[in-house]
Every structure is written in structure tokens, then in C-alpha cells.
N, C-alpha and C. Protein backbone atom coordinates (compact mmCIF):
# COMPACT_ATOMS: atom_id res chain seq x y z
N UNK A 1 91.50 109.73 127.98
CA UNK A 1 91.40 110.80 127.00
C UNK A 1 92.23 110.47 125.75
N UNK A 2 93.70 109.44 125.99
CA UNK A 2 94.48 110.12 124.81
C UNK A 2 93.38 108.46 123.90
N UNK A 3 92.76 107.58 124.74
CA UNK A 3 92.34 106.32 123.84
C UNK A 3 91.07 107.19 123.06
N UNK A 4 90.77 107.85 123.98
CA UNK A 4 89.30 108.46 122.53
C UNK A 4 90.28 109.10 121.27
N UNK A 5 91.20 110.06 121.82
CA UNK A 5 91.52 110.65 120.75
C UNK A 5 92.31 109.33 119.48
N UNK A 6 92.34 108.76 119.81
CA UNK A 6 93.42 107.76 118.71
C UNK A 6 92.29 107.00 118.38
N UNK A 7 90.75 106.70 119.53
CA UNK A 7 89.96 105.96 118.10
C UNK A 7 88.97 107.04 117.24
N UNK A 8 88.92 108.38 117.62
CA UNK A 8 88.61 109.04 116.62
C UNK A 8 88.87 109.17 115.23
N UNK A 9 90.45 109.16 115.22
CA UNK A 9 91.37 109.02 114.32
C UNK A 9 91.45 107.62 113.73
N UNK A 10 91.18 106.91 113.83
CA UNK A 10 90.80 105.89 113.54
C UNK A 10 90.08 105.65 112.48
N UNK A 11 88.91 105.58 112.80
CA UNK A 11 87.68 105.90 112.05
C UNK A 11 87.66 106.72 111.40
N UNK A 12 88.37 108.08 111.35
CA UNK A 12 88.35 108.45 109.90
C UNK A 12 89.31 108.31 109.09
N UNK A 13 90.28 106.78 109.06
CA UNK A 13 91.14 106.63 107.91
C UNK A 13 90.19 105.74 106.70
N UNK A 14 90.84 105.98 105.88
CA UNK A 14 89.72 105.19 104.73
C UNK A 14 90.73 103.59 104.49
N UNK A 15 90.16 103.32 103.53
CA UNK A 15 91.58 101.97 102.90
C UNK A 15 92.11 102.67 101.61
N UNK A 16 93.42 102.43 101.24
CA UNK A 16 94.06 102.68 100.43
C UNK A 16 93.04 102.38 98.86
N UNK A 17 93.40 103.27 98.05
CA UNK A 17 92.62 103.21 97.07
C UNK A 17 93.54 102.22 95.82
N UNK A 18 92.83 101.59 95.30
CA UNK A 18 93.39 100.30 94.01
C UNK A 18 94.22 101.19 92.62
N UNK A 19 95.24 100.60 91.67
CA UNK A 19 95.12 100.96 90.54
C UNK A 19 95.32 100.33 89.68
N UNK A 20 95.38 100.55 88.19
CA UNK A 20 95.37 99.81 87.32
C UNK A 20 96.67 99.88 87.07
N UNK A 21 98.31 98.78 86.77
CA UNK A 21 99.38 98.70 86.44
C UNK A 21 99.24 98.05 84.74
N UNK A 22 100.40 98.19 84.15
CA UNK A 22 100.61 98.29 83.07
C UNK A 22 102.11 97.59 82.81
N UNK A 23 102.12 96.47 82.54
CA UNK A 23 103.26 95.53 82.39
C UNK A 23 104.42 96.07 80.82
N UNK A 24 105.47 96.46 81.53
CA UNK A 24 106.24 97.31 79.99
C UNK A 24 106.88 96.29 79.39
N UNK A 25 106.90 94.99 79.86
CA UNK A 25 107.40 93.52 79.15
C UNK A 25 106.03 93.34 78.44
N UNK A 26 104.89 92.99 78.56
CA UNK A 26 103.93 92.39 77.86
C UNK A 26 103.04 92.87 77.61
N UNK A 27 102.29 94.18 78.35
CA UNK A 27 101.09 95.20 78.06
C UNK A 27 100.21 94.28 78.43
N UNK A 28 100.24 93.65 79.65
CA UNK A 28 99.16 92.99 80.57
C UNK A 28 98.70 93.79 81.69
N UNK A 29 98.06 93.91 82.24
CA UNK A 29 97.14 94.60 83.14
C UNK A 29 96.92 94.07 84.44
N UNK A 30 97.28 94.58 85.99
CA UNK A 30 97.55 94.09 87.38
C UNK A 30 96.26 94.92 87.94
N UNK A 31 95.85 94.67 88.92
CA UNK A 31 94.99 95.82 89.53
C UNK A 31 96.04 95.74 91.25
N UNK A 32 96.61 96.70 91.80
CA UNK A 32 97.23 96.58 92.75
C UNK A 32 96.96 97.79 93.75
N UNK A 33 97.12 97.80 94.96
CA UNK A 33 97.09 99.37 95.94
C UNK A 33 98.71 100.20 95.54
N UNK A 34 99.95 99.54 95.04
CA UNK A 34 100.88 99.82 94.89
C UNK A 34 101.84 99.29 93.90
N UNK A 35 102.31 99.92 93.20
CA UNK A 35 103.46 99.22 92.19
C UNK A 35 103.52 98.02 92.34
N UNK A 36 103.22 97.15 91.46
CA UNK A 36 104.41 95.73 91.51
C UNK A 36 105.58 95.48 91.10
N UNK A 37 106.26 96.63 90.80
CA UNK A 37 107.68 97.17 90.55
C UNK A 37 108.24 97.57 89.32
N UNK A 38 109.62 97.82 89.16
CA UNK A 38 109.81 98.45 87.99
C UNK A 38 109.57 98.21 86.71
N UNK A 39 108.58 96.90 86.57
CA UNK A 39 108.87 96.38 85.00
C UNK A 39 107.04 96.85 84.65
N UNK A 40 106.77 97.76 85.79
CA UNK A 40 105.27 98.28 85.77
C UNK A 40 105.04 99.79 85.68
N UNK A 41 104.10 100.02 84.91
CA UNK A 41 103.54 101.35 84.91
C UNK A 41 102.31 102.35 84.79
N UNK A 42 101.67 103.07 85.72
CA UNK A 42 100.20 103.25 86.01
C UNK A 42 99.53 103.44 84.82
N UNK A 43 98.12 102.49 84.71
CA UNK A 43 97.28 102.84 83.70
C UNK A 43 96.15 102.92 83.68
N UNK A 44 95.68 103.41 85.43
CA UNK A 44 94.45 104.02 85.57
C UNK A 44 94.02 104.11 87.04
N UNK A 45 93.13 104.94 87.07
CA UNK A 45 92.91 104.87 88.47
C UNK A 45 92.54 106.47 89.12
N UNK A 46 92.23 106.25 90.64
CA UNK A 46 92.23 105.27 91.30
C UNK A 46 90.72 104.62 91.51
N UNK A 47 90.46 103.84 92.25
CA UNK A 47 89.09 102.44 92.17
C UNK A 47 89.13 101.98 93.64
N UNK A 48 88.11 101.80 93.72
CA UNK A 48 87.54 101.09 95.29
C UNK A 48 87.56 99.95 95.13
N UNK A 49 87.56 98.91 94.66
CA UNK A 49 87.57 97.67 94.77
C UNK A 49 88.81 96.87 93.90
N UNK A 50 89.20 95.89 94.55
CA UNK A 50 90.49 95.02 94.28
C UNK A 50 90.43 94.63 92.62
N UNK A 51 89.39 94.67 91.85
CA UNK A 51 88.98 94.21 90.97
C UNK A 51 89.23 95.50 89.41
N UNK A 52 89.78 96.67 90.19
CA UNK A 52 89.55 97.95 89.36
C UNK A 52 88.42 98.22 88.50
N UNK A 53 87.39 98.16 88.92
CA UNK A 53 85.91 98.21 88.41
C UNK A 53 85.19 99.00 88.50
N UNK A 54 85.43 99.67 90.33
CA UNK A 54 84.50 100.73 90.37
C UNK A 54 85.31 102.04 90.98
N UNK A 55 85.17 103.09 89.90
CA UNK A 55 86.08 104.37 90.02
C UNK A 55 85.72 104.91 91.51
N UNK A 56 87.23 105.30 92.15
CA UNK A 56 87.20 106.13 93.04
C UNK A 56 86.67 107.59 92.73
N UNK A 57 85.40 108.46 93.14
CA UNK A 57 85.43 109.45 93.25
C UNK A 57 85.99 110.46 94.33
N UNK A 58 87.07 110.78 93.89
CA UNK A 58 87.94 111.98 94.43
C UNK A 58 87.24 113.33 95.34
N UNK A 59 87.02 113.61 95.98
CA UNK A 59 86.12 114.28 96.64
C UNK A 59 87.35 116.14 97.37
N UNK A 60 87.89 117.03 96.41
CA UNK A 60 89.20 117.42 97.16
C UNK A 60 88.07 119.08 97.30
N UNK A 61 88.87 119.40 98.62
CA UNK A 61 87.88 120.25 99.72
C UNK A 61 89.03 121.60 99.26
């Protein structure tokens, strides 16, 4: 019983969604799931693919 319940749960996690970073040394552009740290800052998002190309639609219930 408790293995069904944990692969239920499973299956409905998604993958982390991508974003666009923003370099405050050079104003170059990262596509990352998370900060690449402090010398960065968000400049778009979020996106389904590693490439920041195709917009995440947000779906909130």
C-alpha cells in the first residue's frame, strides 16, 4: 500500500521550470532552473525547455 501511494506521488511531480538570468557584470543572458549566483539577476520566465524558448504556461487553480 504505502509503494502505490509514493508512486502516485510520483507521477504527479512535474520538472522544475527554466529561467532567464541576467549577468549585473556584463548584461549577458544564462537560461538556468536556478540562480547562478549573486553576480545574477532574473530576466524572464518561467519556460519549459533548457533553451528558454518556450513559455511556461502557469495554470493556478
Amino acid at each position: 500500500m504505502l509503494a502505490l501511494c509514493c508512486g502516485a506521488t510520483a507521477l504527479a511531480a512535474a520538472p522544475a521550470p527554466w529561467y532567464q538570468w541576467r549577468s549585473k557584470l556584463d548584461g549577458g543572458l544564462a537560461c538556468a532552473q536556478v540562480s547562478p549566483g549573486d553576480g545574477w539577476e532574473a530576466a524572464g520566465g518561467p519556460y519549459r525547455d533548457a533553451d528558454c524558448r518556450q513559455p511556461l504556461r502557469v495554470v493556478r487553480r
